[in-house]
N, C-alpha and C. Protein backbone atom coordinates (compact mmCIF):
# COMPACT_ATOMS: atom_id res chain seq x y z
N UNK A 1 11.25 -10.85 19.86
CA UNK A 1 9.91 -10.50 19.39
C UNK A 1 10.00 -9.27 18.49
N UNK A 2 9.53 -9.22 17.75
CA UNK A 2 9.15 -8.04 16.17
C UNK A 2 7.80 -7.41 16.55
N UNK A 3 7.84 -6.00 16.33
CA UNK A 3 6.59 -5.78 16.46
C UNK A 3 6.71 -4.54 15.32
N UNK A 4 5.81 -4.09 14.60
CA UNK A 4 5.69 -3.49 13.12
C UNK A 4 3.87 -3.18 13.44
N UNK A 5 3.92 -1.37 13.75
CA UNK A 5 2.24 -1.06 14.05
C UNK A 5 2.59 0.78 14.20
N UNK A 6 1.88 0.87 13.28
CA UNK A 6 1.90 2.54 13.02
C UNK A 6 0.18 2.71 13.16
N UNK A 7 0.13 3.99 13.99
CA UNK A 7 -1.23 4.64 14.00
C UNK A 7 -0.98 5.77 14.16
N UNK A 8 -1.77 6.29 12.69
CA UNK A 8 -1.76 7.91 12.58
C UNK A 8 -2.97 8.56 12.63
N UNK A 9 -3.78 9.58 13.07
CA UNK A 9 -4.79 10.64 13.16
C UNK A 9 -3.82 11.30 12.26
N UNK A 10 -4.86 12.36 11.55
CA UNK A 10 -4.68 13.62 10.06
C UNK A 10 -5.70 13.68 9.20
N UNK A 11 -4.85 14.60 8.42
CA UNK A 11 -6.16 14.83 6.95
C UNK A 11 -5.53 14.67 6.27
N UNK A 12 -5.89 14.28 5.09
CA UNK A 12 -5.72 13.59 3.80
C UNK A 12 -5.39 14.74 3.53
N UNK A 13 -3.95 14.88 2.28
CA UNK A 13 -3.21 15.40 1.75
C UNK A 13 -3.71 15.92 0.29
N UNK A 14 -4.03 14.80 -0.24
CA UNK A 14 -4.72 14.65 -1.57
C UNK A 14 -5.77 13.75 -1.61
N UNK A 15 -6.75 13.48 -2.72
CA UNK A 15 -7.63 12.77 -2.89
C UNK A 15 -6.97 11.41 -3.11
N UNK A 16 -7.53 10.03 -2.76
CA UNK A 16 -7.44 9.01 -2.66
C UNK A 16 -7.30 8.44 -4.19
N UNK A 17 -6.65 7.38 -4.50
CA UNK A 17 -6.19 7.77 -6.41
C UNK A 17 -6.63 5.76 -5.94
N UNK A 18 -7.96 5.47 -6.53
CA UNK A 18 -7.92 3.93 -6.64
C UNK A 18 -8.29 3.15 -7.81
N UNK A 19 -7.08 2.42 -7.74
CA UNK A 19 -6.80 1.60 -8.83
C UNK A 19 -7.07 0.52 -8.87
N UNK A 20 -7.38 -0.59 -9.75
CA UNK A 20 -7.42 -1.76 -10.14
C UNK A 20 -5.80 -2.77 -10.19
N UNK A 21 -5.74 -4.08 -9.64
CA UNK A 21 -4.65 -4.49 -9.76
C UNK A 21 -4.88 -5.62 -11.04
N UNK A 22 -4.04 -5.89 -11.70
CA UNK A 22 -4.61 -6.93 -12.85
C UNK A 22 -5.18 -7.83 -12.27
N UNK A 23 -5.23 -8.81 -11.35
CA UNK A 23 -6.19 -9.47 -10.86
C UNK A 23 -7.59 -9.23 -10.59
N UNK A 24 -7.72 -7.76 -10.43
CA UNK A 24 -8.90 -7.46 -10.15
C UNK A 24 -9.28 -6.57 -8.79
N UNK A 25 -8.05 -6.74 -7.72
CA UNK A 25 -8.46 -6.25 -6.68
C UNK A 25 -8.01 -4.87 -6.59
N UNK A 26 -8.63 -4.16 -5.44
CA UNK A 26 -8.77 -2.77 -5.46
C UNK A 26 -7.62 -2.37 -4.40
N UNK A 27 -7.26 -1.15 -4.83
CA UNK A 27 -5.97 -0.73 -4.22
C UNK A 27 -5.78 1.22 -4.36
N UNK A 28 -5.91 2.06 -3.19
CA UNK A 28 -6.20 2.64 -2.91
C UNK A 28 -4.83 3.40 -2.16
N UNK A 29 -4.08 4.63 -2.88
CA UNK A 29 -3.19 5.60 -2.63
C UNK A 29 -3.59 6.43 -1.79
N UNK A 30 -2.80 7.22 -0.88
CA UNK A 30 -3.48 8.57 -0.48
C UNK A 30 -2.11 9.19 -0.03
N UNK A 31 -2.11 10.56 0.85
CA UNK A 31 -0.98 11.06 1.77
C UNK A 31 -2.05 11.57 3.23
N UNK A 32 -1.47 11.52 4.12
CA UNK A 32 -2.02 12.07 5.20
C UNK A 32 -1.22 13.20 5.95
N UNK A 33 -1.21 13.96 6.42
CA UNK A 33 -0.33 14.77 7.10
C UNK A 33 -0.72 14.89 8.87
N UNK A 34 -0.07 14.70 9.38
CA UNK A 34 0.19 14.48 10.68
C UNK A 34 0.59 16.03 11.61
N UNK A 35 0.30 16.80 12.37
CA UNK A 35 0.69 17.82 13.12
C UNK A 35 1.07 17.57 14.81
N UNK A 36 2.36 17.90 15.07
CA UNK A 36 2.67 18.38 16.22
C UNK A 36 3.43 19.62 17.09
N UNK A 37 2.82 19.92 18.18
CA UNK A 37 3.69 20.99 18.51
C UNK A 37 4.07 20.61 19.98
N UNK A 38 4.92 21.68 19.70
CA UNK A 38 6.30 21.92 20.86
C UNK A 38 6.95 23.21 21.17
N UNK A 39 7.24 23.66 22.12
CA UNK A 39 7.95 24.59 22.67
C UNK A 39 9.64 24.77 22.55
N UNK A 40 9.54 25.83 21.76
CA UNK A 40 11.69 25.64 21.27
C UNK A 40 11.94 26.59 22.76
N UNK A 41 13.53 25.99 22.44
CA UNK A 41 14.39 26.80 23.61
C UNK A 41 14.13 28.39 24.16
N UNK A 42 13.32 28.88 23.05
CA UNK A 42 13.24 30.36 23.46
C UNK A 42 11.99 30.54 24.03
N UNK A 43 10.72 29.11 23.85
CA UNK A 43 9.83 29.29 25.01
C UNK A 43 8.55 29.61 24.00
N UNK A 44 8.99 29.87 22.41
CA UNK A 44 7.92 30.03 21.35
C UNK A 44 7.52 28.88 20.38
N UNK A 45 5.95 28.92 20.85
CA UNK A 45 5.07 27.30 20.10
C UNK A 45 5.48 27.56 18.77
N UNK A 46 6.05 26.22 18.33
CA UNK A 46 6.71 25.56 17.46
C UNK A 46 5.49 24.34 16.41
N UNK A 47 5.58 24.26 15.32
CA UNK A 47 4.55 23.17 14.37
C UNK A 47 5.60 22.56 13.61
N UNK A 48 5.49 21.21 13.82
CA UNK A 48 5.87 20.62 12.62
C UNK A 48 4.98 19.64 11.87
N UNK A 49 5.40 19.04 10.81
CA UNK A 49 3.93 18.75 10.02
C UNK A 49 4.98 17.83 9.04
N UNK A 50 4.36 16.31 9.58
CA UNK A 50 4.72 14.91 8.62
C UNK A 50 3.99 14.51 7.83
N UNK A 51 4.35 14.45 6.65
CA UNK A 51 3.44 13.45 5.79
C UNK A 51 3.89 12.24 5.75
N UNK A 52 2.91 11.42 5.43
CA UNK A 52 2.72 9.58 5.27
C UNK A 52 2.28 9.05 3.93
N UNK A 53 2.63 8.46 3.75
CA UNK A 53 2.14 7.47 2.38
C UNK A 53 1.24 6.75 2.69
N UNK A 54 -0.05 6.37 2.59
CA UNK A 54 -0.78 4.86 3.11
C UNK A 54 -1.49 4.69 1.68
N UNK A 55 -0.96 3.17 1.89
CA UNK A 55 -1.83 2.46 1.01
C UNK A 55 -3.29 1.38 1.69
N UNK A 56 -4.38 0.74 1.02
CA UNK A 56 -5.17 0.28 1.59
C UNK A 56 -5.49 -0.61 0.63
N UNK A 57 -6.13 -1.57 0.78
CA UNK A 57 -6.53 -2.76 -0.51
C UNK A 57 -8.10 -3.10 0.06
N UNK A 58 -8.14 -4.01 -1.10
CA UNK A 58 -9.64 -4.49 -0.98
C UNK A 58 -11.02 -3.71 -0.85
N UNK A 59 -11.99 -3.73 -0.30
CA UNK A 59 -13.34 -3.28 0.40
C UNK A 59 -12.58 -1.57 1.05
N UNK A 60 -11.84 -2.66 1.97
CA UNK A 60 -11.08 -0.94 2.75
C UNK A 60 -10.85 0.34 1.62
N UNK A 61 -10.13 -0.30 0.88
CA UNK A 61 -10.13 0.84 -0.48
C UNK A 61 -11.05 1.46 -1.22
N UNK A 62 -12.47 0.93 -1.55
CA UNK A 62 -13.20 1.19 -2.09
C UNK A 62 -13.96 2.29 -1.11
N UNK A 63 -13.90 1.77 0.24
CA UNK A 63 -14.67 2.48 0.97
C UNK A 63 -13.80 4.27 1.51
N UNK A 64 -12.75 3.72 1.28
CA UNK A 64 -11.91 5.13 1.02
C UNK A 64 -11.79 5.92 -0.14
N UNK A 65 -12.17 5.00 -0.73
CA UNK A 65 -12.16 6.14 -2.24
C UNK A 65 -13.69 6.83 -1.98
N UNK A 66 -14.29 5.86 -1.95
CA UNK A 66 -16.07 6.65 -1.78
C UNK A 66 -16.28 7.70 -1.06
N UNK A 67 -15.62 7.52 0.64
CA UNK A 67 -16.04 8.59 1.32
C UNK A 67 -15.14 9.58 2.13
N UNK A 68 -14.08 9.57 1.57
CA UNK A 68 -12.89 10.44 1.30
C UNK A 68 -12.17 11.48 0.64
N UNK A 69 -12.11 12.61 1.10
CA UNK A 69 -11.07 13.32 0.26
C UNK A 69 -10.40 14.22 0.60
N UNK A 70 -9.41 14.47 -0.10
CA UNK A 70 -8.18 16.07 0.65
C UNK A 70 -9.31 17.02 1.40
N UNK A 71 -8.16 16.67 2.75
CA UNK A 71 -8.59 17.80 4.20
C UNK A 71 -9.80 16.81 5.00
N UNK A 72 -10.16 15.70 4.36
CA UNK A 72 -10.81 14.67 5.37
C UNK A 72 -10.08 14.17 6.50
N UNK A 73 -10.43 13.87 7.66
CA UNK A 73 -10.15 13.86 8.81
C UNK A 73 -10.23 12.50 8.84
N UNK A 74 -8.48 11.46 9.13
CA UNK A 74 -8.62 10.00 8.67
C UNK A 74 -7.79 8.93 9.55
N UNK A 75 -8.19 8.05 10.25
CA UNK A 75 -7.55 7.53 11.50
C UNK A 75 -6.75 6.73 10.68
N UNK A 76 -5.78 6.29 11.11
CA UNK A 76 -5.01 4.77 10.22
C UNK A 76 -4.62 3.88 10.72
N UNK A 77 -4.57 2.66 11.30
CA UNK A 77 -3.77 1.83 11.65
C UNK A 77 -3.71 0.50 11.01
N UNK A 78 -2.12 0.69 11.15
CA UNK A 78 -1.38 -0.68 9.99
C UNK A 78 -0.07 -1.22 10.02
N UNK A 79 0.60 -1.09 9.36
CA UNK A 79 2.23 -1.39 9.42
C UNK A 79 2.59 -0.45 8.74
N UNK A 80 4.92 -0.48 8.86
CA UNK A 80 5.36 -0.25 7.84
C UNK A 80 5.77 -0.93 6.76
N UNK A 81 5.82 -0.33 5.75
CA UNK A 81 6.19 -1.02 4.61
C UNK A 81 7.47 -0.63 3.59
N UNK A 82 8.46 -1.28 3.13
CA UNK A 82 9.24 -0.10 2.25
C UNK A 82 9.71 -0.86 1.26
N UNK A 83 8.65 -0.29 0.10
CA UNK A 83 9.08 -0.89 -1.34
C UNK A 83 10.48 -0.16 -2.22
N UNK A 84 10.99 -1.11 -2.81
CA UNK A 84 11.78 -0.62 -3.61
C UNK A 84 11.56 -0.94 -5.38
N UNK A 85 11.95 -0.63 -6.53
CA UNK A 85 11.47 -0.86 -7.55
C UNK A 85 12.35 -0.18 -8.36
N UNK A 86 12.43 -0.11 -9.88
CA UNK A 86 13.14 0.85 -10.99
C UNK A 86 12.03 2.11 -11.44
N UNK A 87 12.69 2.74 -11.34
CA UNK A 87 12.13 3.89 -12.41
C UNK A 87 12.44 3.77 -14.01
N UNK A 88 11.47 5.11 -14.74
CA UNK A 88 11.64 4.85 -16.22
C UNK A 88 13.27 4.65 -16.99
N UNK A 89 14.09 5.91 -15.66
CA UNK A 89 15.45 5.68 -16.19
C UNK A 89 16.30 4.80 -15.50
N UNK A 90 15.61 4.14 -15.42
CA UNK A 90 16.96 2.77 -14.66
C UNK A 90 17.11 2.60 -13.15
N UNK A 91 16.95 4.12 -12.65
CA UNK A 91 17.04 4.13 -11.23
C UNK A 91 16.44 3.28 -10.05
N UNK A 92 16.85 3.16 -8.93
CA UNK A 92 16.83 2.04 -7.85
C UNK A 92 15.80 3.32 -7.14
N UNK A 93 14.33 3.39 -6.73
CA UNK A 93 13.75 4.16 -5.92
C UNK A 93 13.24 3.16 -5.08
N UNK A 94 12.74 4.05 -3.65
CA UNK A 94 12.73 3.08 -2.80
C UNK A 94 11.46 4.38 -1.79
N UNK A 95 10.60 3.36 -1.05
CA UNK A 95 9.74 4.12 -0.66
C UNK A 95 8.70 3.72 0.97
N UNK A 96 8.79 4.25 1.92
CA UNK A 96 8.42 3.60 2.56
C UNK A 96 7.07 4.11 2.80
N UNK A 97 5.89 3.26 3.03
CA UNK A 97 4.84 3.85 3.14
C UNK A 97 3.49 2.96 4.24
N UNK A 98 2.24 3.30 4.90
CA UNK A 98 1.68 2.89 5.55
C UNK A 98 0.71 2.18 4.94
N UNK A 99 0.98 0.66 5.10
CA UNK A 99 -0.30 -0.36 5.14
C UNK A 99 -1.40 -0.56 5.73
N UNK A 100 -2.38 -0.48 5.26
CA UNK A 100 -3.86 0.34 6.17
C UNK A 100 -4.25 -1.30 6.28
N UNK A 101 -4.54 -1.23 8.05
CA UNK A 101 -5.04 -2.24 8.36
C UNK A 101 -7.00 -2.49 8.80
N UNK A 102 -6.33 -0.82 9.53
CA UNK A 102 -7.72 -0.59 10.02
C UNK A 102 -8.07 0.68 9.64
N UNK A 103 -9.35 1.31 9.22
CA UNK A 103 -9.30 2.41 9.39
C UNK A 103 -10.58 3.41 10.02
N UNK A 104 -10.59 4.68 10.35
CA UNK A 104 -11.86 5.10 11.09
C UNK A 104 -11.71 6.54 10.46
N UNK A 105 -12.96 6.56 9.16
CA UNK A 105 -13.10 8.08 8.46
C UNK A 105 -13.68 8.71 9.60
N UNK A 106 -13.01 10.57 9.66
CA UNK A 106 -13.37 11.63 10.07
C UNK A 106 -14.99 11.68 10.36
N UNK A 107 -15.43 12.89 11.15
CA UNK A 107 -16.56 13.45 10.55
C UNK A 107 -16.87 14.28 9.38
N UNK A 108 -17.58 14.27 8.67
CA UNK A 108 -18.27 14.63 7.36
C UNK A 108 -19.14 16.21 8.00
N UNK A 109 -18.35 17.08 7.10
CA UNK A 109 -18.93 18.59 6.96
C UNK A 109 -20.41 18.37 6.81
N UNK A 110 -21.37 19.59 7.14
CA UNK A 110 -22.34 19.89 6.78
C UNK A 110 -23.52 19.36 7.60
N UNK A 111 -24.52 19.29 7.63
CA UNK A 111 -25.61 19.29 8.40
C UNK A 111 -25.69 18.00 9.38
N UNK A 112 -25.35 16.59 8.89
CA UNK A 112 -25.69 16.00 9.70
C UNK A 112 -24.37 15.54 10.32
N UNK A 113 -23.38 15.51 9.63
CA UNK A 113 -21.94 15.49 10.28
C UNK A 113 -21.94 13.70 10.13
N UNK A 114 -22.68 12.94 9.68
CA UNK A 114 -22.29 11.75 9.45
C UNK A 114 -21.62 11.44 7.95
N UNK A 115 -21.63 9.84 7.84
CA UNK A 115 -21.04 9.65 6.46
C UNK A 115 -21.64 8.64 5.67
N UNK A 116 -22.73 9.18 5.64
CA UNK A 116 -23.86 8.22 4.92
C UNK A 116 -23.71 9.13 3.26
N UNK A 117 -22.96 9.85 3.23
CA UNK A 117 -23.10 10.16 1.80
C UNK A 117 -21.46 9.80 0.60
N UNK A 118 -21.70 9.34 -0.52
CA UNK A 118 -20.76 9.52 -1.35
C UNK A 118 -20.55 10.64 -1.40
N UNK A 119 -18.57 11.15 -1.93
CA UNK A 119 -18.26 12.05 -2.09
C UNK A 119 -18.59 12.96 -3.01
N UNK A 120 -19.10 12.32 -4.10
CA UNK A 120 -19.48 13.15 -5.34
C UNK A 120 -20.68 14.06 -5.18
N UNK A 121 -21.64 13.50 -3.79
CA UNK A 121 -22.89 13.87 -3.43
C UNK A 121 -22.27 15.40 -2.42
N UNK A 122 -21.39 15.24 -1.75
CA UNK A 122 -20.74 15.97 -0.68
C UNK A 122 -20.74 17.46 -1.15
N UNK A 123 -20.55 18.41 0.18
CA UNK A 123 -20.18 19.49 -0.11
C UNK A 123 -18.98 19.80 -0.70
N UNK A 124 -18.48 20.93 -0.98
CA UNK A 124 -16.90 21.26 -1.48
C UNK A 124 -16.37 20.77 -0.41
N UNK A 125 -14.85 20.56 -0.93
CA UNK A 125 -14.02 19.92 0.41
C UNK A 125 -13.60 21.02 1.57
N UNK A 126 -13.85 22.69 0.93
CA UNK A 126 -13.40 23.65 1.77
C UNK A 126 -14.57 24.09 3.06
N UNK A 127 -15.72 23.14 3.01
CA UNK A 127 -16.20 23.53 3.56
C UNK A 127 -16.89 22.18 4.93
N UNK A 128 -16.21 21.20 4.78
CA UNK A 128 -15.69 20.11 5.74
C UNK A 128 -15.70 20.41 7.08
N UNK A 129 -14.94 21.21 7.37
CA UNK A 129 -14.40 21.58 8.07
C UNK A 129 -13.51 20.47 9.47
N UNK A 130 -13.12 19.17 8.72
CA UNK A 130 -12.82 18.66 9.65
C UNK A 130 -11.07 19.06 9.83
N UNK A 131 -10.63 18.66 10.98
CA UNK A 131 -9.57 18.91 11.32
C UNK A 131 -9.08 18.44 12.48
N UNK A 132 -7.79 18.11 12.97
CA UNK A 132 -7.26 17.53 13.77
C UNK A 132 -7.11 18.49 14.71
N UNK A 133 -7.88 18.40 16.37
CA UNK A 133 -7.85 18.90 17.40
C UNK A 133 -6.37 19.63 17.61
N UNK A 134 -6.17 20.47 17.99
CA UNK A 134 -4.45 20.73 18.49
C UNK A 134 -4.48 20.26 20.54
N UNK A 135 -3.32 19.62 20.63
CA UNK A 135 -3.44 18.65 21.79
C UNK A 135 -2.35 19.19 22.74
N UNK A 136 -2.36 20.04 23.35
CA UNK A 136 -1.34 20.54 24.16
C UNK A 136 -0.69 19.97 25.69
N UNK A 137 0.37 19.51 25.18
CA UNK A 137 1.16 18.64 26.75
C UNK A 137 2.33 19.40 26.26
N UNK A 138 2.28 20.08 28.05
CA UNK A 138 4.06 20.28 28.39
C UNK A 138 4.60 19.25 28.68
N UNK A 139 5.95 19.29 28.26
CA UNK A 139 6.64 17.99 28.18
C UNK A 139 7.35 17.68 29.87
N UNK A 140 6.89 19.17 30.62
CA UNK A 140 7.23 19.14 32.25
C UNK A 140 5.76 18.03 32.47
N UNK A 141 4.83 18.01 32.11
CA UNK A 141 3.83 17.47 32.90
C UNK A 141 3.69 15.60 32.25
N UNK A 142 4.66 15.88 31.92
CA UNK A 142 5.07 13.51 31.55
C UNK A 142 5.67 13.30 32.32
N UNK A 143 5.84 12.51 33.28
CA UNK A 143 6.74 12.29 34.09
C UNK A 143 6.89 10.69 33.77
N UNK A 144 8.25 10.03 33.89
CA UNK A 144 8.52 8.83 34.08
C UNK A 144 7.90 7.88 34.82
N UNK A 145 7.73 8.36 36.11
CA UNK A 145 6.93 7.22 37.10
C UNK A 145 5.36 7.22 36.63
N UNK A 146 5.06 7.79 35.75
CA UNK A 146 3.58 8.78 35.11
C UNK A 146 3.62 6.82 33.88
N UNK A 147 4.11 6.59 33.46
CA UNK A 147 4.29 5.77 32.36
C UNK A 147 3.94 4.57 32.76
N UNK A 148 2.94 3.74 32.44
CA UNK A 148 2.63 2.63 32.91
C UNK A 148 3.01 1.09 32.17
N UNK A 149 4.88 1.51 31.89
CA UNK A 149 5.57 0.10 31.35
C UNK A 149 6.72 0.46 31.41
C-alpha cells in the first residue's frame, strides 16, 4: 500500500502569484513556512522554521489568490509532488513541492476577524495579525504506549 498526504498549518511566505494555464485553468503559487520547537542538549528552546512550496489549481486557486496573502495564516492538505524540467541554460532543475488538495484560510485581521472580504479591500498585511499558536510538548511527556497504532 502507497500512501502520499502532507498537512501543513503556517503563514504564507509571499503573496500567492496566480496564473492562467493555456487552457484556461487557474493555477496558484505560494510558500508557507512552518515553525517548530525543541529543547537542545543544553536544555535551551530551540526554533526551526521550514518552508514549502504549494501549488493549488482551479476554484481552490482563485479563492487563494482573493483571500490571501504574506503572513496569512493557511491550513494545507494534499500530496507530494516533485517536478523536474530545464532551465534557460540547459540545466536539469528539479523541485519538490505541495499539491493543495484541501484547504482552510486563517483568520482575517481587523474587526470582524472573518473572511468575507477581498484582499485588495483588507487591511495592510502588518496588521493581520494572524499567526501560528506556539505548541509546547516535552518530548518526556509522548510516551509509546501513549500512541494509538
Amino acid at each position: 500500500m502507497n500512501f502520499n498526504k502532507a498537512i501543513i498549518v503556517g503563514n504564507m511566505t509571499r503573496d500567492p502569484e496566480l496564473k492562467q494555464t493555456s487552457g484556461g485553468q487557474s493555477v496558484v503559487s505560494f510558500g508557507v513556512a512552518t515553525n517548530s520547537f525543541f529543547s537542545d542538549k543544553s536544555g535551551e528552546r530551540q526554533q526551526r522554521t521550514e518552508f514549502h512550496n504549494v501549488v493549488a489549481w482551479g476554484r481552490q486557486a482563485e479563492v487563494i489568490s482573493q483571500y490571501s496573502r504574506k503572513g496569512s495564516l493557511i491550513l494545507i492538505e494534499g500530496r507530494l509532488q516533485t517536478r523536474t524540467w530545464q532551465d534557460n541554460q540547459g540545466q536539469n532543475r528539479r523541485t519538490t513541492e505541495i499539491v493543495c488538495e484541501r484547504v482552510q484560510l486563517g483568520p482575517r485581521g481587523g474587526e470582524g476577524g472573518g473572511q468575507d472580504f477581498p484582499k485588495e479591500e483588507s487591511q495592510d498585511a502588518s496588521s493581520s495579525g494572524s499567526q501560528v499558536p506556539d505548541i509546547d510538548i516535552d518530548e518526556d511527556e509522548i510516551k509509546a504506549e501513549d500512541v494509538p497504532f
